[in-house]
Protein backbone atom coordinates (compact mmCIF):
# COMPACT_ATOMS: atom_id res chain seq x y z
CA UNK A 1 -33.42 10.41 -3.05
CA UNK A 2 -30.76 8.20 -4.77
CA UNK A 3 -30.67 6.66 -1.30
CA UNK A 4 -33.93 5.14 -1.80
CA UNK A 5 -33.94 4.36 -5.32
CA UNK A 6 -30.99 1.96 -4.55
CA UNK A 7 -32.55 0.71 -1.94
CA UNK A 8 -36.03 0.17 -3.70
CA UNK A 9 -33.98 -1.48 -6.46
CA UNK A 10 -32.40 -3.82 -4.83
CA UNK A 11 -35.25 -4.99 -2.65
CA UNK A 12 -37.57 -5.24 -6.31
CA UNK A 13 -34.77 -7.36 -7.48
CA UNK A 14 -33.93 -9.61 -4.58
CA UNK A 15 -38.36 -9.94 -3.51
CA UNK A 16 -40.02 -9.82 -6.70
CA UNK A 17 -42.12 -12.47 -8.03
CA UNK A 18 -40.11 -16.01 -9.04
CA UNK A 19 -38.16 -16.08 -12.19
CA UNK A 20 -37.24 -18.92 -14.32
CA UNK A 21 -33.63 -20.08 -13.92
CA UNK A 22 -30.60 -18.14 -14.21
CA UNK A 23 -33.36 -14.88 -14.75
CA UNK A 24 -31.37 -12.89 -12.09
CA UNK A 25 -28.09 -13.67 -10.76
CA UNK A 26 -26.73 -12.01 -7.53
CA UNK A 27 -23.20 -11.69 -6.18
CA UNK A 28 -22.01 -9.53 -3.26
CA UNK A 29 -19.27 -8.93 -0.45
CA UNK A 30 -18.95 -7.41 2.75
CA UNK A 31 -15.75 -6.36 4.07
CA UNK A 32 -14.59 -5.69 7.61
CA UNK A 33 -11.33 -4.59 8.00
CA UNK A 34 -8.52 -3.37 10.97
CA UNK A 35 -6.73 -0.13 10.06
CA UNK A 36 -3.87 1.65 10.98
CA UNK A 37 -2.59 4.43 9.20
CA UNK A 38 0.77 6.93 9.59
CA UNK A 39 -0.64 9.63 7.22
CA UNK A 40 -2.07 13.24 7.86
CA UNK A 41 -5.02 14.12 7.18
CA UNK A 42 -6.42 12.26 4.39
CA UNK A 43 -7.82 13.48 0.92
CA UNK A 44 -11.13 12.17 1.97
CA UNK A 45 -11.44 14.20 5.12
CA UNK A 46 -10.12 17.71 3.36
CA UNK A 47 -6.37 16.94 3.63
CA UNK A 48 -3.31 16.45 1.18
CA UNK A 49 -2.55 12.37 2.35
CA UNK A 50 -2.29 9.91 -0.73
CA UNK A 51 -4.39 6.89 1.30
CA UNK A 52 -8.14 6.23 1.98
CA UNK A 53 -7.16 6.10 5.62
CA UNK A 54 -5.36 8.55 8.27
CA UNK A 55 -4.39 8.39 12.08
CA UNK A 56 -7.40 9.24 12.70
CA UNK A 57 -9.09 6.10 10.83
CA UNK A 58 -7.44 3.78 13.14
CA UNK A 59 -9.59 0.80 14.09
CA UNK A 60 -12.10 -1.35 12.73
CA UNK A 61 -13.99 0.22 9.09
CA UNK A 62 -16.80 -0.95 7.14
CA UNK A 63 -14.38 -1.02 3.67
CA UNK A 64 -17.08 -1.76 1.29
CA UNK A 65 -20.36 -3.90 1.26
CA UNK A 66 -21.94 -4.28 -2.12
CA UNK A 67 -24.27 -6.27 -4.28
CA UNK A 68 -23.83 -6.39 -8.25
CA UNK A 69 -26.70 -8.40 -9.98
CA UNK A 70 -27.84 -9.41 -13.75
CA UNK A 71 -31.07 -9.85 -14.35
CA UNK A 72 -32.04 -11.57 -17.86
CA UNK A 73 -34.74 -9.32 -19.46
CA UNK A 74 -34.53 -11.35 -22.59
CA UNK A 75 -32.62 -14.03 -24.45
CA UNK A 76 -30.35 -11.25 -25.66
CA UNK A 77 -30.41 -8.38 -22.97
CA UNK A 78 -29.55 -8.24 -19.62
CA UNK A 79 -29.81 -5.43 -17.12
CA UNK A 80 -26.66 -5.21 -14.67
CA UNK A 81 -26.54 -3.06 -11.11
CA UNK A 82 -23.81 -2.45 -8.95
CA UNK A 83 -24.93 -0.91 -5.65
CA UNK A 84 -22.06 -0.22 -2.96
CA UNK A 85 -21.98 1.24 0.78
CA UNK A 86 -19.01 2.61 2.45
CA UNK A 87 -18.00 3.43 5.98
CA UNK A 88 -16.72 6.45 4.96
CA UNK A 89 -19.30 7.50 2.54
CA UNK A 90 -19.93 11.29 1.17
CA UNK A 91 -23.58 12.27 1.55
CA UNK A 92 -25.14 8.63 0.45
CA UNK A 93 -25.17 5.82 2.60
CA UNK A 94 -26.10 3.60 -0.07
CA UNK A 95 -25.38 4.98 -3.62
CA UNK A 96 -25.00 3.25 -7.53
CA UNK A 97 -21.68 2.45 -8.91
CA UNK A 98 -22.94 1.06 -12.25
CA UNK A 99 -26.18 0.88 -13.81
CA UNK A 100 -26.62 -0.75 -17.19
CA UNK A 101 -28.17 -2.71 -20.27
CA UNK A 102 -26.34 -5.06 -21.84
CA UNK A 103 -27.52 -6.53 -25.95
CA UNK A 104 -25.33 -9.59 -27.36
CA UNK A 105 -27.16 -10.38 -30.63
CA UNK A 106 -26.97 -14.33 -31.55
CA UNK A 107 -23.92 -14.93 -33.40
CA UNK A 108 -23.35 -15.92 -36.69
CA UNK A 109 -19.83 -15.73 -37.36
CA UNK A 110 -16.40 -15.91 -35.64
CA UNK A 111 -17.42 -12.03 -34.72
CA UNK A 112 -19.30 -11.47 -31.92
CA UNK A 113 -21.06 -8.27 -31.05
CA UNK A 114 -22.51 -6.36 -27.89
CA UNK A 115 -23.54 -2.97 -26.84
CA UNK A 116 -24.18 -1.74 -23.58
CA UNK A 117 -26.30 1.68 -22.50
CA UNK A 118 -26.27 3.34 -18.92
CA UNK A 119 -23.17 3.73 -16.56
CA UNK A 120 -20.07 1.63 -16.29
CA UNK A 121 -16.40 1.51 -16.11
CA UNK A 122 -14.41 1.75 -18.79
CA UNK A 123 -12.23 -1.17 -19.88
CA UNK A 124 -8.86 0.09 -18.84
CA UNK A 125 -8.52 -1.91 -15.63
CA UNK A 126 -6.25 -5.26 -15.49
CA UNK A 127 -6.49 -5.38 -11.75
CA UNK A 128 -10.16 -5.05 -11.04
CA UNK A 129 -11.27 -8.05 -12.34
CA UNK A 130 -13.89 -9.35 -10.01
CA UNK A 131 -17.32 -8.68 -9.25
CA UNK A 132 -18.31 -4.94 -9.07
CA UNK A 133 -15.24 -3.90 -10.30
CA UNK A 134 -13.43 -5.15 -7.38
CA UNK A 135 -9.46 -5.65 -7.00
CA UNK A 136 -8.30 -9.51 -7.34
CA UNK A 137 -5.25 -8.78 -6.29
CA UNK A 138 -4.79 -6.83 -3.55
CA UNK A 139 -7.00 -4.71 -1.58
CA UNK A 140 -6.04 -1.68 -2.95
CA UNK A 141 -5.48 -0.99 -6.43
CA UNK A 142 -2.67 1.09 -8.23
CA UNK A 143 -2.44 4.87 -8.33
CA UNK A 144 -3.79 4.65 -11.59
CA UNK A 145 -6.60 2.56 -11.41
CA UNK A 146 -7.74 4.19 -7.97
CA UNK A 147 -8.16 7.60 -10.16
CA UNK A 148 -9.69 5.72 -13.29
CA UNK A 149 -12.17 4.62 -10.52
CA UNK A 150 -12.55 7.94 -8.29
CA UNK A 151 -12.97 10.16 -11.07
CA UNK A 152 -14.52 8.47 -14.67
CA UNK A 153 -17.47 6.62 -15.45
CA UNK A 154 -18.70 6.17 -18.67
CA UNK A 155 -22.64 7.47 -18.98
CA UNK A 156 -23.44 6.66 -22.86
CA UNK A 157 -22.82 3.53 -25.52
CA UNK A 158 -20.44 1.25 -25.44
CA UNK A 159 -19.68 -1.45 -28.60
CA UNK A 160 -17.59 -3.82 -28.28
CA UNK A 161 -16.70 -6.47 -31.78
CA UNK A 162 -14.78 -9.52 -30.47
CA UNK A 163 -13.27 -11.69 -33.48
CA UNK A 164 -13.44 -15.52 -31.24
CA UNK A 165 -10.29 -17.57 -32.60
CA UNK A 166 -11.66 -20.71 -31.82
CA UNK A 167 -13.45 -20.98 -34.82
CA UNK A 168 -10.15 -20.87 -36.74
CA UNK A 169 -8.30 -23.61 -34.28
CA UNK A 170 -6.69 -20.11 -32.77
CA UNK A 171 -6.80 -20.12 -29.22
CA UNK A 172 -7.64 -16.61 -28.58
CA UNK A 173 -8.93 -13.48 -29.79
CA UNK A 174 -9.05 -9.62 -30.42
CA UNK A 175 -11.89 -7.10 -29.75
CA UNK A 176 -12.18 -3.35 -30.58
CA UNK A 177 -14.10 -1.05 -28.36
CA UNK A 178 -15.47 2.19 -28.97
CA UNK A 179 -18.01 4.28 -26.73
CA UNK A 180 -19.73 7.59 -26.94
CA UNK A 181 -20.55 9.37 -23.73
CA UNK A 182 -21.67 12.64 -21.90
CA UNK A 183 -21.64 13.58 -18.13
CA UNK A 184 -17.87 13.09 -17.27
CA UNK A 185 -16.71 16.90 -17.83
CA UNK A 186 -15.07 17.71 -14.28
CA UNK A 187 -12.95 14.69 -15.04
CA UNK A 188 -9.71 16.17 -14.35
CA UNK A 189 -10.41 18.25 -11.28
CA UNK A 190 -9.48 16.10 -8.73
CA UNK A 191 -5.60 15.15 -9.98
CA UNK A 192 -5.34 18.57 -10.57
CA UNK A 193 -6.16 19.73 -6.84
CA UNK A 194 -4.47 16.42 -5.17
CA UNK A 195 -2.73 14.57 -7.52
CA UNK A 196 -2.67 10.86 -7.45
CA UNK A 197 -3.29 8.92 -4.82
CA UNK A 198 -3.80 4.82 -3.66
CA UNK A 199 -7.38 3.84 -2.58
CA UNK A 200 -10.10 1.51 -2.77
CA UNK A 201 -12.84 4.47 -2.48
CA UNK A 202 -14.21 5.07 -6.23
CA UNK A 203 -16.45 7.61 -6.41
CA UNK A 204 -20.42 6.43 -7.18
CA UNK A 205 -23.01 7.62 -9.58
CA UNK A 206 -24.49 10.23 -6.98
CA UNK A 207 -21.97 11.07 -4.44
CA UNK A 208 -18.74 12.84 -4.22
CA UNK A 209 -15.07 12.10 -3.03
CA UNK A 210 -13.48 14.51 -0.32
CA UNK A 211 -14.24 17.67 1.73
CA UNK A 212 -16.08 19.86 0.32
CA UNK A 213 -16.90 16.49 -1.75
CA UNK A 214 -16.05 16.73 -5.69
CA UNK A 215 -18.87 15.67 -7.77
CA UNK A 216 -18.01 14.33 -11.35
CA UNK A 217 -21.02 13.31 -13.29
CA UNK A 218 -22.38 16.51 -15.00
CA UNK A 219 -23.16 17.66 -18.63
CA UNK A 220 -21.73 20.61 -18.76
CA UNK A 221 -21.10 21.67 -22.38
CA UNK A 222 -22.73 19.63 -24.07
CA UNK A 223 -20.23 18.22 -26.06
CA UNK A 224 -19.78 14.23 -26.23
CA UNK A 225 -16.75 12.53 -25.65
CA UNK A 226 -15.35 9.15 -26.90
CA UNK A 227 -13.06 6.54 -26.17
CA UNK A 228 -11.61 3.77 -28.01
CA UNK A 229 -9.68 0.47 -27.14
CA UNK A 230 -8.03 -2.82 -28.67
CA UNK A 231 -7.35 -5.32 -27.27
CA UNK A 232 -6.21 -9.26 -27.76
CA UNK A 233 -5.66 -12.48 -25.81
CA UNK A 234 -3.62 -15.09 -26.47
CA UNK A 235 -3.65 -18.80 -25.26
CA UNK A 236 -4.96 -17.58 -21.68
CA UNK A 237 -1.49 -16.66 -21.25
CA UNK A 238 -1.21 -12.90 -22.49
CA UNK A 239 -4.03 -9.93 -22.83
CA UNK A 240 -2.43 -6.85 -24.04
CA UNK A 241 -5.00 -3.66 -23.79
CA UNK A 242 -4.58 -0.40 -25.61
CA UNK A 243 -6.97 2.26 -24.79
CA UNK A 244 -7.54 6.27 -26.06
CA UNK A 245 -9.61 8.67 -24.10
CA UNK A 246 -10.74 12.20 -24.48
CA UNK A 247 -13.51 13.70 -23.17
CA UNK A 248 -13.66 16.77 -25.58
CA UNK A 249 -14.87 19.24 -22.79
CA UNK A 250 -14.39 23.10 -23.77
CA UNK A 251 -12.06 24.07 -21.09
CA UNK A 252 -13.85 27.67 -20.92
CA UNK A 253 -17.51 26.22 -19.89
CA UNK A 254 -18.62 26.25 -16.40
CA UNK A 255 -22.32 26.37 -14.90
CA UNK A 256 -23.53 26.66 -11.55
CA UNK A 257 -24.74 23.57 -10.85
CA UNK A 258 -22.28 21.26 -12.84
CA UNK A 259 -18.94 23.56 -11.87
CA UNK A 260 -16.08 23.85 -14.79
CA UNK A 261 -15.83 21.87 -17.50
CA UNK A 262 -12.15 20.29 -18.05
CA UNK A 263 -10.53 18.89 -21.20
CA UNK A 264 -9.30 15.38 -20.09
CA UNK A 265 -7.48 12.81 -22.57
CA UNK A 266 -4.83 10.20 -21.91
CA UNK A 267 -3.69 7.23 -23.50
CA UNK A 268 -3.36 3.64 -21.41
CA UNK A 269 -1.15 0.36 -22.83
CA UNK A 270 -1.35 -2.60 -20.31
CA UNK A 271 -0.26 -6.11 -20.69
CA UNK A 272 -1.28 -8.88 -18.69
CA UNK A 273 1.26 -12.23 -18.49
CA UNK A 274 0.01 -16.16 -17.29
CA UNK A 275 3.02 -18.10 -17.76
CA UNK A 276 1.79 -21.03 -15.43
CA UNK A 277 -0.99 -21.50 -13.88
CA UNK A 278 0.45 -20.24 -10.37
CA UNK A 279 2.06 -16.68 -11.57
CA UNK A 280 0.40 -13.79 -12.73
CA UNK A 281 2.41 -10.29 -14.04
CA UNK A 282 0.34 -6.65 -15.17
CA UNK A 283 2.34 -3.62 -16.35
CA UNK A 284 0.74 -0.88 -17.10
CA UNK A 285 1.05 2.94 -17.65
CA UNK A 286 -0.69 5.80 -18.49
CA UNK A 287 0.17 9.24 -20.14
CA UNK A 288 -2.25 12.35 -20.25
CA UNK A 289 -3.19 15.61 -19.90
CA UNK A 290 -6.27 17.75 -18.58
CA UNK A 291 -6.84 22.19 -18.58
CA UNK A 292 -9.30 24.09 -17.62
CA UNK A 293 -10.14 28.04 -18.40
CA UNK A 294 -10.54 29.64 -21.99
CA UNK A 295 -7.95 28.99 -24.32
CA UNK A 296 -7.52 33.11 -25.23
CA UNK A 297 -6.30 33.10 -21.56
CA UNK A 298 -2.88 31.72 -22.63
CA UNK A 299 -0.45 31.32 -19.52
CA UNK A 300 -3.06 31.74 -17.40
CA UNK A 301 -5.59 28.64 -18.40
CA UNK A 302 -4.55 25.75 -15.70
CA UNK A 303 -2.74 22.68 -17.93
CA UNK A 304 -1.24 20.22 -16.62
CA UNK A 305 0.34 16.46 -17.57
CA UNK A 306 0.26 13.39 -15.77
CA UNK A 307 1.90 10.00 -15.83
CA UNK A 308 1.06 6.92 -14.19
CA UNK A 309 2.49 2.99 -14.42
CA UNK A 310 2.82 0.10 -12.12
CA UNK A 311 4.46 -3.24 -12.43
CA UNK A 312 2.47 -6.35 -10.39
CA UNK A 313 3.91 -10.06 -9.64
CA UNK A 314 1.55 -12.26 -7.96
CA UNK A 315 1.71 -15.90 -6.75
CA UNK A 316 -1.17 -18.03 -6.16
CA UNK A 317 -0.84 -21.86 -4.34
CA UNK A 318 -3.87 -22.87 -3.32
CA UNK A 319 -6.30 -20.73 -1.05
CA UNK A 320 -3.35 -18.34 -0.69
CA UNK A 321 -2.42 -15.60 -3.26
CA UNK A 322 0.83 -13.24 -2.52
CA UNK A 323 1.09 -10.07 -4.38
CA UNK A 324 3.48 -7.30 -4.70
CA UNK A 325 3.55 -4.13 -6.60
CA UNK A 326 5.00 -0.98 -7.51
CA UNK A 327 3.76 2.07 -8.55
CA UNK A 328 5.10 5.46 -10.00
CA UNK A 329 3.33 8.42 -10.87
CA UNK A 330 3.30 12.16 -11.17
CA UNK A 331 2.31 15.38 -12.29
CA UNK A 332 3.50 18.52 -13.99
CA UNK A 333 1.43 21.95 -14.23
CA UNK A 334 2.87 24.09 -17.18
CA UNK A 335 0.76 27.08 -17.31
CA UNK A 336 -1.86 28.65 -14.23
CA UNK A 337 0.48 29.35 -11.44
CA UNK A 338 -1.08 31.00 -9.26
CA UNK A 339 1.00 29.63 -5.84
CA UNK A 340 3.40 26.44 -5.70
CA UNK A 341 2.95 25.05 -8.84
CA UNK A 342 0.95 21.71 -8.50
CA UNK A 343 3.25 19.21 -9.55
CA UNK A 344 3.48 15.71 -8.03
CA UNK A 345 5.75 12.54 -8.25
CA UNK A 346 6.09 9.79 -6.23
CA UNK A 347 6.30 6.00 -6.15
CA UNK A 348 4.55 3.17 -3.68
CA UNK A 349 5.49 -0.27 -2.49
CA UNK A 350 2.63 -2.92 -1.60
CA UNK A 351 3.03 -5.99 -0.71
CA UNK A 352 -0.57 -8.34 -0.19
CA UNK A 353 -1.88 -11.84 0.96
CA UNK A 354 -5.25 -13.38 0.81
CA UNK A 355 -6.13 -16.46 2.34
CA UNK A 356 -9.45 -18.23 1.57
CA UNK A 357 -10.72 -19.83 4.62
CA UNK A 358 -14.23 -21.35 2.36
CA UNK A 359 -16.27 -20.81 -0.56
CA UNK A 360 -17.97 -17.83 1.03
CA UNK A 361 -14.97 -16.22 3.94
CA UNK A 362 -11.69 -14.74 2.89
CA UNK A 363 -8.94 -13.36 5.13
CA UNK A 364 -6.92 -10.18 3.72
CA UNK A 365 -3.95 -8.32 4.84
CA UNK A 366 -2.14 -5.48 3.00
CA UNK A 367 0.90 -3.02 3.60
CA UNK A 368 1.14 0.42 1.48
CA UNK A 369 3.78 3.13 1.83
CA UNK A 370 4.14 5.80 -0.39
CA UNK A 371 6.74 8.19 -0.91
CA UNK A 372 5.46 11.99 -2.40
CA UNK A 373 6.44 15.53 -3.25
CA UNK A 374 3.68 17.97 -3.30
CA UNK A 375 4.82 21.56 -3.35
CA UNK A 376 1.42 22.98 -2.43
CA UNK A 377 1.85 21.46 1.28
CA UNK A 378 3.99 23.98 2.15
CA UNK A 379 0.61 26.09 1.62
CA UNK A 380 -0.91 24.52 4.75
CA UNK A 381 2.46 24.48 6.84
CA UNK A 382 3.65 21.02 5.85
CA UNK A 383 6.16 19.89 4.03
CA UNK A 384 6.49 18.97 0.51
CA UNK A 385 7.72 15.62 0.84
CA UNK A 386 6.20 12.84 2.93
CA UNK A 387 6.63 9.47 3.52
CA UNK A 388 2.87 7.48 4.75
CA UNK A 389 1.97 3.91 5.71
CA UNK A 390 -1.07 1.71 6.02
CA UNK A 391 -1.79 -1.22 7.21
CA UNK A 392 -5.15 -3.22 6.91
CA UNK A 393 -6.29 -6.47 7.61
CA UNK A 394 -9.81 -7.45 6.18
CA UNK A 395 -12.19 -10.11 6.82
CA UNK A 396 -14.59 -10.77 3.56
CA UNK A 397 -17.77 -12.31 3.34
CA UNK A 398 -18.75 -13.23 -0.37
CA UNK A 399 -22.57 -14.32 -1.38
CA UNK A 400 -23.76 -15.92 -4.84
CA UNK A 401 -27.26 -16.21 -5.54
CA UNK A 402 -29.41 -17.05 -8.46
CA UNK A 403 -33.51 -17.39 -9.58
């Protein structure tokens, strides 16, 4: 059913009747890519790899083909839509990433104001800057943006205040965020069962991630959760992002439909440096924890802690853009044994290049390899530590469009 509602959406949006200018804008991307992959069996197929792809994934993939539009339902609100398809896709062929409306009243002051209702990402990410959430960067994002992206969306109200600088001969400015949301309780489950991992495969609005796929959109106690974020740029040269999250799930809720409730909160500080025009450097790191099971159980409710950070250098000279990264992460369980206690640390080396080859074509190749400890691989014969590798090489085609 969600199937066709995307489908009908899109097609009402791109085949309605004419708009006046600028009404609806349209951009979208279809990427091809060549994969070869050293891991095991990977999360997405039931196993315990860190990467979207496996052995078995070798050869050409669909990576992602999507379409995010804004449509202009009045001088002040817009209506925004991110539809994606994946080659490796759950249960949905074609599914919703985003859904939203957008209200910027007319501004009077240096303050500027805007709310936005439905379902969207957070605004944690430095890396996924483009169009439908989509890595600038590098092909893959960092272990800790892939699980911002597999595993939250916020479904509620977002405000955002934005103090604009200019108006005081300041060339920048600060905004605080806050948002109020509902339908994110299994949050939690999937770091908890896997631990971190590197991919460009966010979950959508409908589907799940994995096999037996993990669903994480449900109400489940019908408690709402919050977040709340600063942030402040300076002379297009530094953004600095500071970001608290907490879900307030009660740990000992669980329906049939919606599964367990778990108690998710973390805290996220991220800087973003521009010292020329040419160089670009993100740090960033997150520091958390998540449960699950009554709190009168004691030693036996799950808990568990988690750490993530990454530190990014990339180049750009003309249509090319080099990029290289780093990532560490890892988890601890304190309480909930029951087995190898699920604790996971690791780090990850990538190295990316993009080449633009026109306004519309890009070319894009990327190298991961991760190093991991996972005690509960022994569970399934394997060892706890592993070393994988990917390679991919993508061809993009981009599309702008407006009415």
């Amino acid at each position: 059913m969600s199937a066709r509602f995307c489908a009908c959406l899109v097609a009402g949006l791109c085949t309605g009747p004419a708009l006046a200018d600028d009404q609806l804008a349209v951009v979208g991307a279809v990427d091809i890519r060549w994969v070869h992959s050293t891991s095991d069996l990977s999360y997405l197929d039931g196993g315990l790899g860190k990467l979207r792809f496996d052995q078995d994934d070798t050869g050409l993939r669909l990576g992602r083909a999507f379409v995010a539009s804004r449509l202009r339902l009045t001088d002040l609100v817009t209506l925004h839509t991110v539809v994606d398809a994946y080659g490796d896709h759950d249960r949905n062929p074609l599914d919703l990433s985003e859904f939203w409306v957008e209200a910027r009243p007319f501004p009077t002051s240096a303050l500027r104001w805007r709310v936005r209702i439905g379902a969207f990402h957070m605004p944690i990410s430095l890396e996924n800057r483009g169009p439908g959430w989509s890595d600038v960067y590098s092909i893959t994002p960092s272990a800790l943006n892939t699980w911002i992206g597999e595993e939250f969306r916020t479904v509620g109200t977002e405000f955002e205040a934005r103090w604009l600088g200019a108006n005081s001969g300041y060339l920048g400015d600060v905004s605080l965020v806050a948002a109020a949301y509902a339908w994110n309780d299994p949050a939690g489950a999937l770091i908890a069962d896997r631990g971190f991992a590197l991919s460009d495969r966010p979950s959508t609005l409908f589907g799940g991630l994995g096999r037996p796929p993990t669903t994480f959109y449900h109400e489940i106690d019908r408690r709402p959760g919050y977040y709340a974020g600063l942030s402040w740029r300076h002379h297009d040269r530094l953004e600095m992002r500071a970001l608290r999250y907490d879900n307030r799930a009660d740990p000992g809720v669980s329906t049939v439909a919606g599964g367990t409730a778990w108690r998710t909160r973390f805290s996220s500080f991220g800087a973003r440096v521009t010292p020329t025009a040419n160089w670009t450097f993100i740090a960033q790191y997150l520091d958390g924890d998540t449960m699950v099971g009554p709190d009168s159980a004691g030693p036996d409710q799950f808990r568990m802690t988690y750490h993530a950070a990454f530190a990014l250098a990339s180049l750009e000279c003309g249509r090319e853009r080099l990029t290289a990264r780093v990532d560490y992460f890892g988890t601890h369980q304190s309480s909930g044994f029951h087995g190898p206690p699920a604790d996971d640390s690791g780090h990850a080396w990538t190295a990316a290049w993009t080449h633009d080859l026109g306004a519309q074509w890009q070319l894009a190749a990327e190298w991961i390899r991760v190093t991991s400890r996972f005690p509960p691989r022994a569970s399934y014969g394997e060892l706890p530590a592993y070393v994988e590798s990917q390679t991919q090489i993508a061809i993009r085609y981009r599309f702008t469009a407006s009415l």
